[in-house]
Protein backbone atom coordinates (compact mmCIF):
# COMPACT_ATOMS: atom_id res chain seq x y z
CA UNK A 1 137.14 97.88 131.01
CA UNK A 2 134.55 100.61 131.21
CA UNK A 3 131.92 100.93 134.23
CA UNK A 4 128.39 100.77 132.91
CA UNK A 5 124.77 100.55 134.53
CA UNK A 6 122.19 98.39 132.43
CA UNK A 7 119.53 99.89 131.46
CA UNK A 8 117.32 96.45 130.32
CA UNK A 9 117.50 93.55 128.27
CA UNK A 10 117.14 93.02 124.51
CA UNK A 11 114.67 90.25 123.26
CA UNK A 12 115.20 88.69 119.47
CA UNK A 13 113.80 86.22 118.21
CA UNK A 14 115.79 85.63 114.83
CA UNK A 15 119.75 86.05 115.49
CA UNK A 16 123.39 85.18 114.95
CA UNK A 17 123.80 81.33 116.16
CA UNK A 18 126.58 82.74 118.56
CA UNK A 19 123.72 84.57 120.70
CA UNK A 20 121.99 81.48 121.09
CA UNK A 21 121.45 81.29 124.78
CA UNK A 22 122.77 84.57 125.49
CA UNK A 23 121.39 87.24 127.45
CA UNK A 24 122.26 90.83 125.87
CA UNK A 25 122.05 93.98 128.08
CA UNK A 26 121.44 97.50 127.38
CA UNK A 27 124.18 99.30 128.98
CA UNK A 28 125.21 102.89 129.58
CA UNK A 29 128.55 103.86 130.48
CA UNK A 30 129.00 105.60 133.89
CA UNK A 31 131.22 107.30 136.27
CA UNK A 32 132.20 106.31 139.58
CA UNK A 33 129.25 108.62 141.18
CA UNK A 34 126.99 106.87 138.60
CA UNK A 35 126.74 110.14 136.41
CA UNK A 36 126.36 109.03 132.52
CA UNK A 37 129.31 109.62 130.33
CA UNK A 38 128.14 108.29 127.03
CA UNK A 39 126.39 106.64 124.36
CA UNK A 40 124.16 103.58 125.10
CA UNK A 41 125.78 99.82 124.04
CA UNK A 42 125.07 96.31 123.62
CA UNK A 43 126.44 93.80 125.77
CA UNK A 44 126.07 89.65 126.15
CA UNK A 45 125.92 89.24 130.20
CA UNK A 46 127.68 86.20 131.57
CA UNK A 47 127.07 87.14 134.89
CA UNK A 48 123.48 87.65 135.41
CA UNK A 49 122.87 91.39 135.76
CA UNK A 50 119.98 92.94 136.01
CA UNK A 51 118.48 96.61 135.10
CA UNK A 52 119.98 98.83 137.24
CA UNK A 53 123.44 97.17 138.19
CA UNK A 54 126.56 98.77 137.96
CA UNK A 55 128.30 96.67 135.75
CA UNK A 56 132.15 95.78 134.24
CA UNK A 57 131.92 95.62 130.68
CA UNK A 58 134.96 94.27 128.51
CA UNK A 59 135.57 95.94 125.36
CA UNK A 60 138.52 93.84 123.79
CA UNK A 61 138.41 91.39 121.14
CA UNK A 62 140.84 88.47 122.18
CA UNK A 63 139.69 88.62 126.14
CA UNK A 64 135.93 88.19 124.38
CA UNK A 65 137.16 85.20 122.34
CA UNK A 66 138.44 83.37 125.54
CA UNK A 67 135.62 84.00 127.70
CA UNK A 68 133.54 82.90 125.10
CA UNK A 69 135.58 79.60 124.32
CA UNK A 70 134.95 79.69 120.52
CA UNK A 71 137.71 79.85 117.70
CA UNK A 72 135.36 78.56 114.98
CA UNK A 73 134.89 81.39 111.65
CA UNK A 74 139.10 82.28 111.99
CA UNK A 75 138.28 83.57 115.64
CA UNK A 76 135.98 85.89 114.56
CA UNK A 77 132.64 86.54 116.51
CA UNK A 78 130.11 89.24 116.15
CA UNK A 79 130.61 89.69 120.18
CA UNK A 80 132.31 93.05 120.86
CA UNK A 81 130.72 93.98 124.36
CA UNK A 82 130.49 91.59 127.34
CA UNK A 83 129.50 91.86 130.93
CA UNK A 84 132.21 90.70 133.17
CA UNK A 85 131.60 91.78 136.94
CA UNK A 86 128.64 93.21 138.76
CA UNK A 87 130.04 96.36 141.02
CA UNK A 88 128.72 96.20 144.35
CA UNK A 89 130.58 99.23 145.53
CA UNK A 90 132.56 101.96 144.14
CA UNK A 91 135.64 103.94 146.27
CA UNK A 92 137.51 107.01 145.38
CA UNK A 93 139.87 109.01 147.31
């Protein structure tokens, strides 16, 4: 799991049938004081972010498929990225 903050949303109007009611985020991965620590990513929120939430993002194939539900195409998705907690508070020692 990596912490992220979304930066917006991404509109398309022609896509893969699996992003078909969908909303995919703009996220940017962060540290715990909200400094940025990398490269900008896709993500399809199932939690309802918004710009400017700190985020949990999963990374991991399998944990994608189940949250998704979907074994159709041999289990494959296009889906790498998805949004899977908004932070509301971050402690360190």
């Amino acid at each position: 799991m990596k912490l992220c903050r979304v930066l917006g949303n991404v509109v398309a109007t022609v896509k893969h049938a699996t992003y078909t009611g969908k909303k995919l985020m703009i996220v940017e991965p962060v540290e715990a004081d909200g400094k940025a620590v990398g490269a900008t990513f896709l993500a399809v929120d199932l939690v309802q972010a918004g710009p400017g939430d700190r985020v949990l993002v999963m990374q991991e194939g399998n944990g994608v498929r189940q949250l998704l539900r979907r074994d159709g195409h041999g289990g494959k998705l296009p889906i790498r990225s998805v949004i899977v907690g908004i932070v509301d508070e971050v402690d360190t020692p």
